[in-house]
Protein backbone atom coordinates (compact mmCIF):
# COMPACT_ATOMS: atom_id res chain seq x y z
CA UNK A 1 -50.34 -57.38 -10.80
CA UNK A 2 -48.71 -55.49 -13.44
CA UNK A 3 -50.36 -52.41 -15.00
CA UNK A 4 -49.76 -51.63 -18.31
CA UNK A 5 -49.29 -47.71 -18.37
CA UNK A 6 -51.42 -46.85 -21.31
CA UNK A 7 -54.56 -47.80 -18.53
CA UNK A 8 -55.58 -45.26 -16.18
CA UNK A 9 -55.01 -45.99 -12.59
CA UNK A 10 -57.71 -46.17 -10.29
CA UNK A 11 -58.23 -43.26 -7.96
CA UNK A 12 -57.85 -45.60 -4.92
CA UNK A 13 -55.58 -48.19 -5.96
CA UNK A 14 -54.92 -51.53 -3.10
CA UNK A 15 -52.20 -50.49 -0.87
CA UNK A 16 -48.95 -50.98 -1.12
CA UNK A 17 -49.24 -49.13 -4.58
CA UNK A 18 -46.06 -49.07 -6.57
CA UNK A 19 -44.55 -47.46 -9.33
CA UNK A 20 -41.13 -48.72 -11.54
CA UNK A 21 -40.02 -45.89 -13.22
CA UNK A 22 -37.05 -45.28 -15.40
CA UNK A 23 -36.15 -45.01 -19.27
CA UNK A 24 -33.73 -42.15 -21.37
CA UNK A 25 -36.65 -39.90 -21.99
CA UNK A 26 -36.84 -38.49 -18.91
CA UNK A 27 -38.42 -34.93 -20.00
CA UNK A 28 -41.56 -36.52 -21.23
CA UNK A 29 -42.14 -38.54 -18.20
CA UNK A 30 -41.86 -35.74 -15.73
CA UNK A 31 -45.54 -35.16 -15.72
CA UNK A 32 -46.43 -38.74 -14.94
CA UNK A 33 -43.76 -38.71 -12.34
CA UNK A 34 -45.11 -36.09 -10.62
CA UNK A 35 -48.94 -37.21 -11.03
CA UNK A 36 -47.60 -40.61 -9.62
CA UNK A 37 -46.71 -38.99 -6.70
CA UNK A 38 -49.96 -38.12 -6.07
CA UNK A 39 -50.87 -41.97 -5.69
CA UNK A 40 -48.14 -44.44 -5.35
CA UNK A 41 -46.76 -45.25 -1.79
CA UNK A 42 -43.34 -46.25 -3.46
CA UNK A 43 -41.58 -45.53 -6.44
CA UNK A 44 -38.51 -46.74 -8.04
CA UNK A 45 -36.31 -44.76 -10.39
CA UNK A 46 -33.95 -47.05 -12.37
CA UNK A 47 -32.51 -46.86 -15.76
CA UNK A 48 -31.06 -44.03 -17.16
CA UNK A 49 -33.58 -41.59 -15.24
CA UNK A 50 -31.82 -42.92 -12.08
CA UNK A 51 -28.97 -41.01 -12.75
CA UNK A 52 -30.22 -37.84 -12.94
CA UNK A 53 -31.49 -38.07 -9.49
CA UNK A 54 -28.24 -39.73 -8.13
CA UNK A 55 -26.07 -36.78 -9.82
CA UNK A 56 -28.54 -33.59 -8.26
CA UNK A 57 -29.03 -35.53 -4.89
CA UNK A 58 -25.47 -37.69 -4.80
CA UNK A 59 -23.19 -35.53 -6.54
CA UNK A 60 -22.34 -38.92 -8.15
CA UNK A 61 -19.75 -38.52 -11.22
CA UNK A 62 -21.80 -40.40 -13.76
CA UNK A 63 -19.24 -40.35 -17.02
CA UNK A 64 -21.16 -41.22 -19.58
CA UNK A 65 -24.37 -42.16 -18.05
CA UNK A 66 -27.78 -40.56 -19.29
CA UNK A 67 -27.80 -36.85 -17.79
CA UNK A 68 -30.99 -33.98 -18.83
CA UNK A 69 -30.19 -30.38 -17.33
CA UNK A 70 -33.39 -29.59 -17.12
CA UNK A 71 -34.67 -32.31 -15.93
CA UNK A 72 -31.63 -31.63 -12.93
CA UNK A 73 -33.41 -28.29 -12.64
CA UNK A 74 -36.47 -30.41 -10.99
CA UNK A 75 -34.86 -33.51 -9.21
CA UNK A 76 -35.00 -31.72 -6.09
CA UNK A 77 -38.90 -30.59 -6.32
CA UNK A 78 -39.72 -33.56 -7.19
CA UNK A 79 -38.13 -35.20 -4.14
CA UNK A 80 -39.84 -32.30 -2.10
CA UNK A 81 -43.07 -33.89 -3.19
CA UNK A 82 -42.30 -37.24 -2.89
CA UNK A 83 -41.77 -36.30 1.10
CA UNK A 84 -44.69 -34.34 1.08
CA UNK A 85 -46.23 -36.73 0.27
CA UNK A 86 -44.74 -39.45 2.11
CA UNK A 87 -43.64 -41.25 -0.92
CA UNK A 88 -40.26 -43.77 -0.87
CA UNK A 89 -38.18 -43.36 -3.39
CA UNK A 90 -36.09 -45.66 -4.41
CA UNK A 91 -32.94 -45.25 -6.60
CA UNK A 92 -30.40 -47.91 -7.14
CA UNK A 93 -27.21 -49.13 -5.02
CA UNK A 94 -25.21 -50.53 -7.85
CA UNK A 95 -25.05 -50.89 -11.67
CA UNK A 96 -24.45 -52.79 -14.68
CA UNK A 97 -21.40 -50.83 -16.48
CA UNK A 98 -20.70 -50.49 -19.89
CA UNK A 99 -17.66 -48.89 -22.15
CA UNK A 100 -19.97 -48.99 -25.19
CA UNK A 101 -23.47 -49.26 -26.06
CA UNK A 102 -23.43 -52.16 -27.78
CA UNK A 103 -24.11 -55.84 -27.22
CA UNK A 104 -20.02 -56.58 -27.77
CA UNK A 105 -19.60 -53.60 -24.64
CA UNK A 106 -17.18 -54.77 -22.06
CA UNK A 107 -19.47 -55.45 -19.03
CA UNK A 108 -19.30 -54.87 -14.90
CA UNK A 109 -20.80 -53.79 -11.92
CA UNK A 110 -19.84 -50.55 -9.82
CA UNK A 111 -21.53 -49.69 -6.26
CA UNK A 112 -22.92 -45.80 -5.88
CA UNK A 113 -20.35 -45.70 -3.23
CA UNK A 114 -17.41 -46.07 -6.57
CA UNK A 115 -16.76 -44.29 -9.35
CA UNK A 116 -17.54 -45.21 -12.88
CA UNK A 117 -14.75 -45.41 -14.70
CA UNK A 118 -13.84 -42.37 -17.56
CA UNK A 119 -15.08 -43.50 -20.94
CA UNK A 120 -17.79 -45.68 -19.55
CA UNK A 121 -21.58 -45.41 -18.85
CA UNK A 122 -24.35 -46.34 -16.31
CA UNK A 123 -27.05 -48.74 -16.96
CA UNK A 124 -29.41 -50.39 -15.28
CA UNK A 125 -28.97 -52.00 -11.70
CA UNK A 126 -26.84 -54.56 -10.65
CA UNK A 127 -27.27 -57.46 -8.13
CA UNK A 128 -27.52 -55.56 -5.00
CA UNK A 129 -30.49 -54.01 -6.52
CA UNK A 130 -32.16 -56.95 -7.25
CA UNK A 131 -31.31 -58.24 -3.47
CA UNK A 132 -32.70 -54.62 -2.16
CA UNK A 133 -35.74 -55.08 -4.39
CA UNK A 134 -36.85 -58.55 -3.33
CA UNK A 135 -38.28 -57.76 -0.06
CA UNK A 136 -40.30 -54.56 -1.26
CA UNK A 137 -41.44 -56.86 -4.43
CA UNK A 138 -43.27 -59.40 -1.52
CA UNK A 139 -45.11 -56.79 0.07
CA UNK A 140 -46.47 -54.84 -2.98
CA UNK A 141 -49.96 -54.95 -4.34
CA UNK A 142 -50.99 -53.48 -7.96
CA UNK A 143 -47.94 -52.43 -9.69
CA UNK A 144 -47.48 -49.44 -12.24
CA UNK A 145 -44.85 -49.89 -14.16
CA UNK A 146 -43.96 -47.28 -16.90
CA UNK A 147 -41.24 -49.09 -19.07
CA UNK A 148 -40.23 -52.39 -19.59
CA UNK A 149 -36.74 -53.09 -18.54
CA UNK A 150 -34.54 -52.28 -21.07
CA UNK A 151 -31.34 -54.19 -22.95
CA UNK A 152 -32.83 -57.65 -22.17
CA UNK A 153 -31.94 -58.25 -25.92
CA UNK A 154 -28.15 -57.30 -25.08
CA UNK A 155 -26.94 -60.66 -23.45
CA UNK A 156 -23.97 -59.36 -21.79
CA UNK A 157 -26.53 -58.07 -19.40
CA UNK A 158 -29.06 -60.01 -19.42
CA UNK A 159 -28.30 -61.78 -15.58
CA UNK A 160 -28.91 -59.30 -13.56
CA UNK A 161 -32.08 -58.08 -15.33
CA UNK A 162 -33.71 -61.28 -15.63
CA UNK A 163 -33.19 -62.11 -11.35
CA UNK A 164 -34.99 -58.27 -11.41
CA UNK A 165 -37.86 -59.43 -13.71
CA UNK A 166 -38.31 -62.60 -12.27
CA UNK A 167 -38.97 -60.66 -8.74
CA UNK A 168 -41.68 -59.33 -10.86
C-alpha cells in the first residue's frame, strides 16, 4: 500500500511500517524526517538526500552529487534518533552516474565502495539497490513514500528505476 504523503499517517500504522525518502530539497524535509522517525520501523534515504548522509557518515567523495551543509550539520542527530529509536536506515550500495544533467548525460553505475569520477554526479541507485531492496519490499506493510522516483522521464536511466518501482 502506497501512501500518498499529503495524508496523515495513522498513529499506529500495520507493522512493518516504511518510509522511501529522498529528493534535492533536503532542508524542507528535515522535519518530516525526523517526525518519521517517530513511526516508521524502516526508512530509506535515496536520491540526492542519500548523499548527504553517505558524505557525514562515509566520508564518501561525492563530486558533483547533491550536498546541503546544513543539512550535514544534522546527519548525525538524525541517525542518533533513528537508533534511539530502533529505526533501519537504509542508504544505497551503488548508483546511477551521470557527467551531465541531462537526458543526452553519459550514463554508469559506481559501488559506495568506488569513487565517482571528477566532473560527474550521483543519482539515484543502481542495480544492487534494487537487489538489496527486494527482500525488505516482501516483508513491508503500509508504505510512506515522500517523493516519487525521480528522472523516470530521462531514458538513459530509466532501467534501473523501473526494476525499483516495479518492487513497489
Amino acid at each position: 500500500m502506497r501512501v500518498d504523503f499529503s495524508v496523515p499517517i495513522k498513529e499506529n500504522p500495520d507493522r512493518p511500517f516504511l518510509a522511501i525518502v529522498g529528493g534535492a530539497k533536503v532542508a524542507d524535509k528535515i522535519e518530516l524526517i525526523e517526525s518519521l522517525l517517530d513511526k516508521v520501523d524502516e526508512m530509506i534515504i535515496g536520491s540526492g538526500m542519500a548523499y548527504i548522509f553517505l558524505k557525514v557518515l562515509n566520508y564518501m567523495e561525492i563530486r558533483n552529487s547533491l550536498f546541503d551543509a546544513e543539512v550535514a550539520k544534522i546527519v548525525e542527530e538524525i541517525v542518533a534518533k533513528a537508533n534511539e529509536n530502533k529505526v533501519v536506515i537504509h542508504l544505497p550500495v551503488d548508483f546511477a552516474k551521470v557527467d551531465k544533467f541531462t537526458e543526452d548525460a553519459n550514463t554508469g553505475s559506481v559501488k559506495i565502495a568506488d569513487v565517482i569520477p571528477s566532473g560527474w554526479m550521483g543519482l539515484e541507485g543502481g542495480p544492487e539497490k534494487v537487489k538489496n531492496l527486494s527482500s525488505l519490499f516482501q516483508k513491508l506493510k503500509p508504505l510512506y513514500e515522500m517523493r516519487l522516483l525521480a528522472f523516470l522521464n530521462f531514458k538513459n536511466l530509466q532501467t534501473v528505476l523501473r526494476q525499483l518501482w516495479v518492487q513497489l
